[in-house]
PDB file of N, CA and C in Angstrom:
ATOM      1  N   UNK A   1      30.832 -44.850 -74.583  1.00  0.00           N
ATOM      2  CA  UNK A   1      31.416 -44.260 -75.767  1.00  0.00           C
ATOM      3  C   UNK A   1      32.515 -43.254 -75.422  1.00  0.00           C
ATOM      4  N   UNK A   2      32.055 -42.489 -74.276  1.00  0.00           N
ATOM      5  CA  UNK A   2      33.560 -41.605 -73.709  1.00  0.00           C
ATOM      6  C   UNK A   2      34.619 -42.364 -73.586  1.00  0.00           C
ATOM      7  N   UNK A   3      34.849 -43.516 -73.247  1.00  0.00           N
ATOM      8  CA  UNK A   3      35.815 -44.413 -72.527  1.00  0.00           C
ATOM      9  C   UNK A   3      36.771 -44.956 -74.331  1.00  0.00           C
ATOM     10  N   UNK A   4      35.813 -44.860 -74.852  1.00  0.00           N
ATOM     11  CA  UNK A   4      36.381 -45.248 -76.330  1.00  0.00           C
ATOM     12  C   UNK A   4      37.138 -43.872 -76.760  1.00  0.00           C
ATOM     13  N   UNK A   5      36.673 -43.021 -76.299  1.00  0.00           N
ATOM     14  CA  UNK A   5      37.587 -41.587 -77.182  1.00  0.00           C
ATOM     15  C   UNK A   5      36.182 -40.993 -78.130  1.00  0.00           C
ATOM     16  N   UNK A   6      35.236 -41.450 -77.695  1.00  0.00           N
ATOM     17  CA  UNK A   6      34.152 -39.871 -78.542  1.00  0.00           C
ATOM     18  C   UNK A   6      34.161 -38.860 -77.694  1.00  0.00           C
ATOM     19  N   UNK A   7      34.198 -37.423 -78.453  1.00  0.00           N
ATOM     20  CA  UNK A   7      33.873 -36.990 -78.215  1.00  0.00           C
ATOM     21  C   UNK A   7      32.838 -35.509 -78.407  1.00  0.00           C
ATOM     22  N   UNK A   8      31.634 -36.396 -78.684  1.00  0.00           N
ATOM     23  CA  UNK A   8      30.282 -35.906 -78.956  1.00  0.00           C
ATOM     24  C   UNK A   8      29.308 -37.320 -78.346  1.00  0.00           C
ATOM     25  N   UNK A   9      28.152 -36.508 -77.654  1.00  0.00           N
ATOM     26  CA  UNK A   9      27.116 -37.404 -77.597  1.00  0.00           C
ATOM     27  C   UNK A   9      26.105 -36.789 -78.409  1.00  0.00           C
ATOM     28  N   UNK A  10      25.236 -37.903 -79.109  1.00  0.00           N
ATOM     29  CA  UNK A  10      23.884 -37.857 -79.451  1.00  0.00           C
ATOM     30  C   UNK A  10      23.140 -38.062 -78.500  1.00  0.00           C
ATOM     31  N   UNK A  11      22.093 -37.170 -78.345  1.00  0.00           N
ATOM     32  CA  UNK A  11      20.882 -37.947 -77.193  1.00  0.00           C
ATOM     33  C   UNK A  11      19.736 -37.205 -78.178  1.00  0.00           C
ATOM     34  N   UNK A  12      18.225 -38.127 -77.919  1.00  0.00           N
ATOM     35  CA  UNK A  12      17.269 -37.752 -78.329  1.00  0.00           C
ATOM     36  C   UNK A  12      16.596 -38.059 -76.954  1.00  0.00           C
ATOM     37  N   UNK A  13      15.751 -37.129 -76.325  1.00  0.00           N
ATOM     38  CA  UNK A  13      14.914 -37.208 -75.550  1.00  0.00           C
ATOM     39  C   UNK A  13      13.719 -38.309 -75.317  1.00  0.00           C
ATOM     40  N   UNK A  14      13.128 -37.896 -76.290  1.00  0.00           N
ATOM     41  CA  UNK A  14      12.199 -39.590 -76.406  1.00  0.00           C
ATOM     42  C   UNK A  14      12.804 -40.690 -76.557  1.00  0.00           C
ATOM     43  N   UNK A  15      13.881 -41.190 -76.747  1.00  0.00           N
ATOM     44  CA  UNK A  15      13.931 -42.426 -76.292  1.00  0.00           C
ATOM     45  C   UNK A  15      15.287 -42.434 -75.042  1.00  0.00           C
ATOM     46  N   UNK A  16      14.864 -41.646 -73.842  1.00  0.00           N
ATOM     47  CA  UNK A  16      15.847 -41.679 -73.041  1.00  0.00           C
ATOM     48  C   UNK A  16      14.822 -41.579 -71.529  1.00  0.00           C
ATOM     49  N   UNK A  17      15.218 -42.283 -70.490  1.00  0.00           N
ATOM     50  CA  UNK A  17      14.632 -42.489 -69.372  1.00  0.00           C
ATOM     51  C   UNK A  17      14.490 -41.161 -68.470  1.00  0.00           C
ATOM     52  N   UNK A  18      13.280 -40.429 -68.391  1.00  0.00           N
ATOM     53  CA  UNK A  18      12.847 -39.342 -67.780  1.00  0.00           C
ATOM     54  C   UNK A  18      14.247 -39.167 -66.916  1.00  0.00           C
ATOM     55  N   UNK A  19      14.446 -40.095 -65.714  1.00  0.00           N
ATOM     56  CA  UNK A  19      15.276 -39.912 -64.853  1.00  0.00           C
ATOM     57  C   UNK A  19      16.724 -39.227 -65.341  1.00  0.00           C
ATOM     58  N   UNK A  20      17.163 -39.924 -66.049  1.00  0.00           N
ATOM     59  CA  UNK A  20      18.595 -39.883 -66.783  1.00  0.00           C
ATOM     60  C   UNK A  20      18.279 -38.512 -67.411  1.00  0.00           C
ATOM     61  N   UNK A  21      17.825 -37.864 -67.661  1.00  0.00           N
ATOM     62  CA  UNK A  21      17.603 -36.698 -68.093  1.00  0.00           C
ATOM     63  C   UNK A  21      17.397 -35.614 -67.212  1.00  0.00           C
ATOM     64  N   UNK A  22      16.271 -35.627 -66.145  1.00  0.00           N
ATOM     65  CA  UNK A  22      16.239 -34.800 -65.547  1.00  0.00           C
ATOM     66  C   UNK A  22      15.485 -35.303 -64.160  1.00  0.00           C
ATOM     67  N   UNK A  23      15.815 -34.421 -63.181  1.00  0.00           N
ATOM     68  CA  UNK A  23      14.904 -34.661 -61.571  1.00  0.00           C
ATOM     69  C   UNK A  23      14.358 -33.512 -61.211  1.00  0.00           C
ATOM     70  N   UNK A  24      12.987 -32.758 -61.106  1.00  0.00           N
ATOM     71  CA  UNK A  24      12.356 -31.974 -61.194  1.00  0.00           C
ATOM     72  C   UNK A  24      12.416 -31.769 -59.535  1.00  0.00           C
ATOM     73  N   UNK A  25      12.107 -30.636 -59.217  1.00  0.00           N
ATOM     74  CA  UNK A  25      12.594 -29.774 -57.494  1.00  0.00           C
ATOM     75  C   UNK A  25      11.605 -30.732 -56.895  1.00  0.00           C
ATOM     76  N   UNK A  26      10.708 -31.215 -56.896  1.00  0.00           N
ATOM     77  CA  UNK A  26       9.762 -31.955 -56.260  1.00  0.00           C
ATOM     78  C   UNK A  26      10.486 -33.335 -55.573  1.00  0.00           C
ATOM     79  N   UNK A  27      10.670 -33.763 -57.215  1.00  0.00           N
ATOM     80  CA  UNK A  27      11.936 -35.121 -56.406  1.00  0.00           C
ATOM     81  C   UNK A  27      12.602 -35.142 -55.821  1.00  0.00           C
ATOM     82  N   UNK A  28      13.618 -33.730 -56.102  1.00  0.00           N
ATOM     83  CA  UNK A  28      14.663 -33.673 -55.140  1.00  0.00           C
ATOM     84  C   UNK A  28      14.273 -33.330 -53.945  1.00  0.00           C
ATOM     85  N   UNK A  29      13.226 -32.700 -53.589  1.00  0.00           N
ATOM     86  CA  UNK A  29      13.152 -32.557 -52.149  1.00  0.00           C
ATOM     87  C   UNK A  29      12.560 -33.854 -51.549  1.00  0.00           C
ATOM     88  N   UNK A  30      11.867 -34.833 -52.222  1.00  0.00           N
ATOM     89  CA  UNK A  30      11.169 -35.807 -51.785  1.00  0.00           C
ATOM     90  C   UNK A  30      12.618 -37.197 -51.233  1.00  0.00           C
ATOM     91  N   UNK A  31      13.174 -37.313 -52.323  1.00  0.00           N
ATOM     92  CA  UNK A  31      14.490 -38.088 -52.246  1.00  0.00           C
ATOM     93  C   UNK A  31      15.744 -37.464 -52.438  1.00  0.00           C
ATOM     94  N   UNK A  32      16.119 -37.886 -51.064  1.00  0.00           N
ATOM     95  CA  UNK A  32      17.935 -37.355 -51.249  1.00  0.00           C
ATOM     96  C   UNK A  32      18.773 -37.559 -52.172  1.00  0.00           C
ATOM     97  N   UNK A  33      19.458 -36.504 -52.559  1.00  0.00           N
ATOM     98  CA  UNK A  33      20.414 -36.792 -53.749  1.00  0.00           C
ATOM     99  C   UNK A  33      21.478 -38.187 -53.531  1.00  0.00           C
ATOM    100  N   UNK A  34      21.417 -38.644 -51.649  1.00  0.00           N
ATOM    101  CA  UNK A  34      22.545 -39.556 -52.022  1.00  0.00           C
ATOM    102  C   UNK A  34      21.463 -40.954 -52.008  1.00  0.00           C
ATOM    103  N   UNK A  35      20.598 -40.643 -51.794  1.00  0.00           N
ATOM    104  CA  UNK A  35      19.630 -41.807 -51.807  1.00  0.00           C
ATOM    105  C   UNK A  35      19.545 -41.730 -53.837  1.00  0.00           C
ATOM    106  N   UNK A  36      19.694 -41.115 -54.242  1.00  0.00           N
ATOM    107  CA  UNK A  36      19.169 -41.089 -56.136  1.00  0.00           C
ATOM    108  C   UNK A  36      20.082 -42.012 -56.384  1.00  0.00           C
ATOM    109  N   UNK A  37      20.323 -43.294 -57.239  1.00  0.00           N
ATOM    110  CA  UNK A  37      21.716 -43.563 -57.830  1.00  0.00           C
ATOM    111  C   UNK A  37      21.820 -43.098 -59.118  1.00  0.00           C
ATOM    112  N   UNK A  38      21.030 -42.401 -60.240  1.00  0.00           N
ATOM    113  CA  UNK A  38      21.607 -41.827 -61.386  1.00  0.00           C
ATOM    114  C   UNK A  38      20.699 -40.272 -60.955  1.00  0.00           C
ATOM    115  N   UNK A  39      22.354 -39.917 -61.559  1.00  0.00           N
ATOM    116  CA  UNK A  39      22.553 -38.295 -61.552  1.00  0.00           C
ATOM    117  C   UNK A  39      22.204 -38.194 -62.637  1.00  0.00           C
ATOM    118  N   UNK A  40      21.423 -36.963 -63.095  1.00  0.00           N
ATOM    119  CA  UNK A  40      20.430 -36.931 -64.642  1.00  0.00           C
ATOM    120  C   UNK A  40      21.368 -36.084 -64.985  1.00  0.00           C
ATOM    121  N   UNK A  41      21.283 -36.175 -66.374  1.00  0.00           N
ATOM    122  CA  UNK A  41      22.237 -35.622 -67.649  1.00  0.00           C
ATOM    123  C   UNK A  41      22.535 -34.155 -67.479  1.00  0.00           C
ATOM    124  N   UNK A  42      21.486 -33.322 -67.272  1.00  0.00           N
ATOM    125  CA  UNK A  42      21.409 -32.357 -66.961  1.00  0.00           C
ATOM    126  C   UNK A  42      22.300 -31.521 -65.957  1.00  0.00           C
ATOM    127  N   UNK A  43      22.675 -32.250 -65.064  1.00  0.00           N
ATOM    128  CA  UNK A  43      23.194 -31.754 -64.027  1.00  0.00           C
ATOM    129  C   UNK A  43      25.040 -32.218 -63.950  1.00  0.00           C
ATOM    130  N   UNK A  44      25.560 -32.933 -65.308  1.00  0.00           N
ATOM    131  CA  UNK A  44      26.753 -33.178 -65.507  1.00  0.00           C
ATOM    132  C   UNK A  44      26.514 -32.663 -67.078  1.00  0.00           C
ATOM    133  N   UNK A  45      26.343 -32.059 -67.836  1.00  0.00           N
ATOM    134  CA  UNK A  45      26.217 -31.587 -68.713  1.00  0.00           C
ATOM    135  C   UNK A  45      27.416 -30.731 -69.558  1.00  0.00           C
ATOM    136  N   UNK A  46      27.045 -29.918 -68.351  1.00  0.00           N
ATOM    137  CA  UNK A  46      28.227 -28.863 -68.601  1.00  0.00           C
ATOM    138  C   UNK A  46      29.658 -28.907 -68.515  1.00  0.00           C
ATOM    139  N   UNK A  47      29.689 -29.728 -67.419  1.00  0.00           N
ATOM    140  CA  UNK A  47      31.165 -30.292 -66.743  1.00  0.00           C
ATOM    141  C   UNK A  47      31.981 -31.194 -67.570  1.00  0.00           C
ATOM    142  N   UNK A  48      31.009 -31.878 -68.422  1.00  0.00           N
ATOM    143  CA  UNK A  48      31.390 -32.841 -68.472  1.00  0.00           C
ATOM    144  C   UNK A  48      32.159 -32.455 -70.118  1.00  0.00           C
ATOM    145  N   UNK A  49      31.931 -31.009 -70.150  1.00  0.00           N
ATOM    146  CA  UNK A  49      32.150 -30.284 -71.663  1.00  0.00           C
ATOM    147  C   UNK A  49      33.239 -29.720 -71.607  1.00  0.00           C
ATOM    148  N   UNK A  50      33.289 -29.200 -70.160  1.00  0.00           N
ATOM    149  CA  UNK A  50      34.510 -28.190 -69.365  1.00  0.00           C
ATOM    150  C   UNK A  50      35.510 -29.161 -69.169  1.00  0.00           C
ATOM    151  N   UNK A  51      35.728 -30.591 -68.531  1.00  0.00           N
ATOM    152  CA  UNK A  51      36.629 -30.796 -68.076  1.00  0.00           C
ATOM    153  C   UNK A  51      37.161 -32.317 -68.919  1.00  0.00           C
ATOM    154  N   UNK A  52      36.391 -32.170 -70.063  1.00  0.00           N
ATOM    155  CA  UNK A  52      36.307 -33.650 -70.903  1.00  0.00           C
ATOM    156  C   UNK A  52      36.566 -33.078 -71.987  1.00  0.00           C
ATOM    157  N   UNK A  53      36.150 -32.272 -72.917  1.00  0.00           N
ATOM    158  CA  UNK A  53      35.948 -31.901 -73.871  1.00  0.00           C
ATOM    159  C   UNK A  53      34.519 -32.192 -74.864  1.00  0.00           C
ATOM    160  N   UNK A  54      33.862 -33.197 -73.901  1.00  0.00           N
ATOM    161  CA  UNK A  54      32.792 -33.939 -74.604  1.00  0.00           C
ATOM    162  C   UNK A  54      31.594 -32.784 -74.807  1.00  0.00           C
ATOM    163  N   UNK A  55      31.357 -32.574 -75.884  1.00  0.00           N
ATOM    164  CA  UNK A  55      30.290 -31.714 -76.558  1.00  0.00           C
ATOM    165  C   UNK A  55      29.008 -32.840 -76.202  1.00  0.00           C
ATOM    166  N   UNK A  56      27.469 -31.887 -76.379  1.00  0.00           N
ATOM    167  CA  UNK A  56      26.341 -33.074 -76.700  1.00  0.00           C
ATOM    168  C   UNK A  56      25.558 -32.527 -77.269  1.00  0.00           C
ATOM    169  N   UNK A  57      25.058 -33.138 -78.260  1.00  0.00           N
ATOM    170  CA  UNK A  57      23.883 -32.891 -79.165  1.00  0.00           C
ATOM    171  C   UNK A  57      22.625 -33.116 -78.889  1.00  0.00           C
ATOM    172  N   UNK A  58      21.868 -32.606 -78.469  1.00  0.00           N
ATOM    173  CA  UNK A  58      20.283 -32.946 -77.839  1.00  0.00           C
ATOM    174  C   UNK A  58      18.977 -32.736 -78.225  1.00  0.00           C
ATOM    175  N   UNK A  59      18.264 -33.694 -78.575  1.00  0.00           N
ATOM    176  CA  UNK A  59      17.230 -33.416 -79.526  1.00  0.00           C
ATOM    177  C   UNK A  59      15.638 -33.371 -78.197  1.00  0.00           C
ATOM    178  N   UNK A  60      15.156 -32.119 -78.344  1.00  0.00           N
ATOM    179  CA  UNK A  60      14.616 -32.257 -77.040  1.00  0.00           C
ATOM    180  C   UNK A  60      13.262 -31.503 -77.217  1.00  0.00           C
ATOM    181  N   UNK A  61      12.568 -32.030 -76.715  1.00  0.00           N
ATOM    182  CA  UNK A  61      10.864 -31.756 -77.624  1.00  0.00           C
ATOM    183  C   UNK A  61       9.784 -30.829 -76.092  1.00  0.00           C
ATOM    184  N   UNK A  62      10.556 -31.389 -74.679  1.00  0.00           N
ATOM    185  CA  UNK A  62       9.754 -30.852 -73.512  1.00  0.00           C
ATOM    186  C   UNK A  62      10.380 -30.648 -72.330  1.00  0.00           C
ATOM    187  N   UNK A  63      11.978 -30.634 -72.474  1.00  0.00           N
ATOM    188  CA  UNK A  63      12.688 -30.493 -71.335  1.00  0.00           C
ATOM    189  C   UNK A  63      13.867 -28.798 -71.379  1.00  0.00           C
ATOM    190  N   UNK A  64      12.766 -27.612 -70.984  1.00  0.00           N
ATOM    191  CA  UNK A  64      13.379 -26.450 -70.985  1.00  0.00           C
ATOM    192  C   UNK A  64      14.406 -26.314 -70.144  1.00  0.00           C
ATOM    193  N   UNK A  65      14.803 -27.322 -69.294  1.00  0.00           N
ATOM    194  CA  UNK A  65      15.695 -27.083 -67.974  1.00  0.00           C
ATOM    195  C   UNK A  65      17.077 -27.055 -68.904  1.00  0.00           C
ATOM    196  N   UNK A  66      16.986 -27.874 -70.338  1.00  0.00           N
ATOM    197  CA  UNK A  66      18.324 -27.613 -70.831  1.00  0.00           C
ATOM    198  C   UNK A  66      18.595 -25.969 -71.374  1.00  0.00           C
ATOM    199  N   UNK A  67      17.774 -25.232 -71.306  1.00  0.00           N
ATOM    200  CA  UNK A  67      18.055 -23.862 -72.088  1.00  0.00           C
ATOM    201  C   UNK A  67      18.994 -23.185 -71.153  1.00  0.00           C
ATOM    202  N   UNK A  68      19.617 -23.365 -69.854  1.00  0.00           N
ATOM    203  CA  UNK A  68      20.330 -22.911 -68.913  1.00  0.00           C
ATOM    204  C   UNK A  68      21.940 -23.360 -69.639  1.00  0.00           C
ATOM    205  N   UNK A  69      21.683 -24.766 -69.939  1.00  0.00           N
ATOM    206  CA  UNK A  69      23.151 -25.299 -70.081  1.00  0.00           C
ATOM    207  C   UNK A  69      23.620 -25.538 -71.667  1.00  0.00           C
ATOM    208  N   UNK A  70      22.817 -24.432 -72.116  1.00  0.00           N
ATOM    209  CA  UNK A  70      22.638 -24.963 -73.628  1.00  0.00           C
ATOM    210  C   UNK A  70      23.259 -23.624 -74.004  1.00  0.00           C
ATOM    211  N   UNK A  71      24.554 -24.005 -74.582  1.00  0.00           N
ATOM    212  CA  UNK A  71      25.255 -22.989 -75.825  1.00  0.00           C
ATOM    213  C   UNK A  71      24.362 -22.340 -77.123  1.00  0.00           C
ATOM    214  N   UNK A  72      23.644 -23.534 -77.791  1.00  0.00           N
ATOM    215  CA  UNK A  72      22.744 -22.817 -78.749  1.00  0.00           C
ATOM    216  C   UNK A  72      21.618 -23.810 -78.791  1.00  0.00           C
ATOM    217  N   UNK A  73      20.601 -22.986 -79.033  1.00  0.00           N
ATOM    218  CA  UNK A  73      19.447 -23.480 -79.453  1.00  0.00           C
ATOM    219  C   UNK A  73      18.437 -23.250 -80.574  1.00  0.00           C
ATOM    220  N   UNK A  74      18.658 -25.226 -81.039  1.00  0.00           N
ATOM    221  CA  UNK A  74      17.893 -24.598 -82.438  1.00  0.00           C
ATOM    222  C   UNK A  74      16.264 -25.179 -82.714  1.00  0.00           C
ATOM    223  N   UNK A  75      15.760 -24.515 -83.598  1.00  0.00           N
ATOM    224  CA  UNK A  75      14.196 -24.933 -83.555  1.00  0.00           C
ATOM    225  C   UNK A  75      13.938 -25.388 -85.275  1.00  0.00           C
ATOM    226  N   UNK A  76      13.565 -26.543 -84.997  1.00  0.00           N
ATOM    227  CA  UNK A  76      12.795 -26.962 -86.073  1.00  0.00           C
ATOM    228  C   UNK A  76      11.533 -26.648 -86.448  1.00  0.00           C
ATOM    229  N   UNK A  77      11.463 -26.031 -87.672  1.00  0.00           N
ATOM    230  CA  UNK A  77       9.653 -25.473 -87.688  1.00  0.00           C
ATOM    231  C   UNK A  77       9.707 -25.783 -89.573  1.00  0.00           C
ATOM    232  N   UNK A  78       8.839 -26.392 -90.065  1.00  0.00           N
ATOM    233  CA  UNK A  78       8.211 -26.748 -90.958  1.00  0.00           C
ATOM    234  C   UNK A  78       9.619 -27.352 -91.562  1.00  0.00           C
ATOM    235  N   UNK A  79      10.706 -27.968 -91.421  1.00  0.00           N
ATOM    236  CA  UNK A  79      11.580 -28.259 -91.943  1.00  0.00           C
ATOM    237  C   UNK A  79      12.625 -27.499 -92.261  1.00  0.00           C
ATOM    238  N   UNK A  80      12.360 -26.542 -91.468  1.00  0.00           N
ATOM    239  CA  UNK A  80      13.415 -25.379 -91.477  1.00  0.00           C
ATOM    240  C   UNK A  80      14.112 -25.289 -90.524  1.00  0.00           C
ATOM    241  N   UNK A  81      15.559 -24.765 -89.843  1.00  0.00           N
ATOM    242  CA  UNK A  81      16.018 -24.521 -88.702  1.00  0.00           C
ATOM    243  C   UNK A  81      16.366 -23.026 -88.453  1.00  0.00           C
ATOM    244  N   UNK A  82      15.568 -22.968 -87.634  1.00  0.00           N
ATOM    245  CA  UNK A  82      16.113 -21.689 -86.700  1.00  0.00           C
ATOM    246  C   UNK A  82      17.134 -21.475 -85.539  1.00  0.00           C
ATOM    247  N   UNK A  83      17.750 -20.481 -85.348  1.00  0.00           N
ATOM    248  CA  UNK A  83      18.464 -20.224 -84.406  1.00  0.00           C
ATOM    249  C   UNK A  83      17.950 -19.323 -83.119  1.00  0.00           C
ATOM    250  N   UNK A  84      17.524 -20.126 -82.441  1.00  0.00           N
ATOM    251  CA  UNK A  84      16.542 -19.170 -81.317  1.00  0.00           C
ATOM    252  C   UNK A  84      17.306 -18.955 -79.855  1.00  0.00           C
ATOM    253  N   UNK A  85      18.536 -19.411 -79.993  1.00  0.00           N
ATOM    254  CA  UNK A  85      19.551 -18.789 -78.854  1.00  0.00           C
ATOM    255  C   UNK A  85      19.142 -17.756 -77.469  1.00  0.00           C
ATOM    256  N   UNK A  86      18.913 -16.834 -78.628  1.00  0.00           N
ATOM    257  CA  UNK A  86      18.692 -15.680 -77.492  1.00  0.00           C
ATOM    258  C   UNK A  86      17.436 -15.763 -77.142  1.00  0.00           C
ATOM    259  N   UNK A  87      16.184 -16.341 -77.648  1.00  0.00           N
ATOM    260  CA  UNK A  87      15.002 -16.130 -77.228  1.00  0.00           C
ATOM    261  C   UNK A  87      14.545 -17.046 -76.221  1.00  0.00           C
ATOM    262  N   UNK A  88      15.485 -18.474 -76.210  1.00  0.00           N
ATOM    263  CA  UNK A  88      15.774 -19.275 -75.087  1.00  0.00           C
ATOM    264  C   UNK A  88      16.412 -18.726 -73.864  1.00  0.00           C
ATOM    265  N   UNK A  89      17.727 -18.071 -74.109  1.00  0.00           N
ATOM    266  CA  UNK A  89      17.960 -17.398 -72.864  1.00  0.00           C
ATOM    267  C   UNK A  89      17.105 -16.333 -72.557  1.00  0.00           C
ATOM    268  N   UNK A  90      15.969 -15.661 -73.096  1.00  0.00           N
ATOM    269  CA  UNK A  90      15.337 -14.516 -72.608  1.00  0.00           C
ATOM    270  C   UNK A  90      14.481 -15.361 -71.808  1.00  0.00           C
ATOM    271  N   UNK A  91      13.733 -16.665 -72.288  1.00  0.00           N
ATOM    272  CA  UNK A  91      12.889 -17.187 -71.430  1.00  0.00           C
ATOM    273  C   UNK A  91      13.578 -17.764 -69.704  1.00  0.00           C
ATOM    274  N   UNK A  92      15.081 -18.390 -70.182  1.00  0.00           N
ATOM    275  CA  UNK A  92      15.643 -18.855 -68.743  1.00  0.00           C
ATOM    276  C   UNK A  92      15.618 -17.591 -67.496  1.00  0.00           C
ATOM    277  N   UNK A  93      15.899 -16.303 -68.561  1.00  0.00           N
ATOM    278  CA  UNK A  93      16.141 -14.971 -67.312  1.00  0.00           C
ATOM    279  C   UNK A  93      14.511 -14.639 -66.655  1.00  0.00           C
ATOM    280  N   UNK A  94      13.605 -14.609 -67.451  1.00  0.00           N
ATOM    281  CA  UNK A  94      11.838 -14.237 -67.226  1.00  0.00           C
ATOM    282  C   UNK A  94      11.967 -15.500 -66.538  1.00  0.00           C
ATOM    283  N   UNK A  95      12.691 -16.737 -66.648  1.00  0.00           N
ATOM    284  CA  UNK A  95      11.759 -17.545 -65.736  1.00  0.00           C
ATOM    285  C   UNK A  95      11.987 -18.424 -64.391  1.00  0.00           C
ATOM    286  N   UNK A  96      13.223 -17.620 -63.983  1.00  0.00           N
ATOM    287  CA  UNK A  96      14.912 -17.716 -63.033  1.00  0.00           C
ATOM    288  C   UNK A  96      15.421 -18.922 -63.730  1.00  0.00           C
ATOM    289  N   UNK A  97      16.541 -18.886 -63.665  1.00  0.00           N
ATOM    290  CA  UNK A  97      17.513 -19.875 -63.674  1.00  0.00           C
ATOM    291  C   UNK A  97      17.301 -21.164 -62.816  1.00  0.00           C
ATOM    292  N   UNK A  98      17.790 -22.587 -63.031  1.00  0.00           N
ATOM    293  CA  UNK A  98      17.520 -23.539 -62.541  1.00  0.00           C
ATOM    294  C   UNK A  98      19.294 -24.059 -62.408  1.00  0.00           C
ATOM    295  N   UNK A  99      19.936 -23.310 -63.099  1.00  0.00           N
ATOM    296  CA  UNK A  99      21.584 -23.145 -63.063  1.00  0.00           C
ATOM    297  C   UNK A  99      21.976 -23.451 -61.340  1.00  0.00           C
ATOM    298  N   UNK A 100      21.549 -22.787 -60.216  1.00  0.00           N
ATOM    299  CA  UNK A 100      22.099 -23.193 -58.972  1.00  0.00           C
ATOM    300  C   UNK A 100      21.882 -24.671 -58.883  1.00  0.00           C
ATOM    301  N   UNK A 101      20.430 -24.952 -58.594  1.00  0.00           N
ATOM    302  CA  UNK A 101      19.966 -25.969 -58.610  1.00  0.00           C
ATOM    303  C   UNK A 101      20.860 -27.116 -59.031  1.00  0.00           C
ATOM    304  N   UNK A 102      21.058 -26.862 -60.282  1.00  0.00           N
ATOM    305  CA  UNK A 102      21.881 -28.285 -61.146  1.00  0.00           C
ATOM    306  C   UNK A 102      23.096 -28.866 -60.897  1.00  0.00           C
ATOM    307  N   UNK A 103      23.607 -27.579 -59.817  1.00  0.00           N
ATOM    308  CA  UNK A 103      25.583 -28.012 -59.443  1.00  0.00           C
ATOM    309  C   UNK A 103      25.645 -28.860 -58.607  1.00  0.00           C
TER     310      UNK A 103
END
């Protein structure tokens, strides 16, 4: 869809392949990054916002590693939306950053 000229992605987490999303420190130390052939979303995320223009929309129910690369964050609670931004970044600082990691 980039190659067409969008620029926004939709992603919903549940229906997207663990991998393509994310590689948890375990994996990576188990398998080499040049041994991996997909680089998870996560870790072109940002770049890909910086040097593309491509924004992404992410609907994400158990993957906190995005609260590092995430401009805003919102919470659905009884059909309502909240804006919990800052209470996401309070948790990334209490719980270090995974930001080195991802470059």
């Amino acid at each position: 869809s980039i190659e067409l000229g969008a620029d926004t992605l939709l992603v919903d987490e549940d229906t997207c392949a663990t991998n393509f999303m994310v590689r948890d420190n375990k994996m990576m130390e188990l398998v080499a990054s040049d041994k991996e052939p997909i680089t998870p979303f996560v870790r072109v995320i940002r770049s890909l916002y910086e040097s593309q223009g491509v924004s992404s929309v992410l609907v994400i129910g158990g993957l906190g590693d995005y609260f590092d690369v995430a401009d805003h964050v919102l919470l659905m609670d009884s059909y309502g939306c909240q804006d919990v931004t800052a209470h996401a970044k309070e948790i990334v600082a209490r719980s270090g950053s995974d930001s080195a990691k991802l470059q």
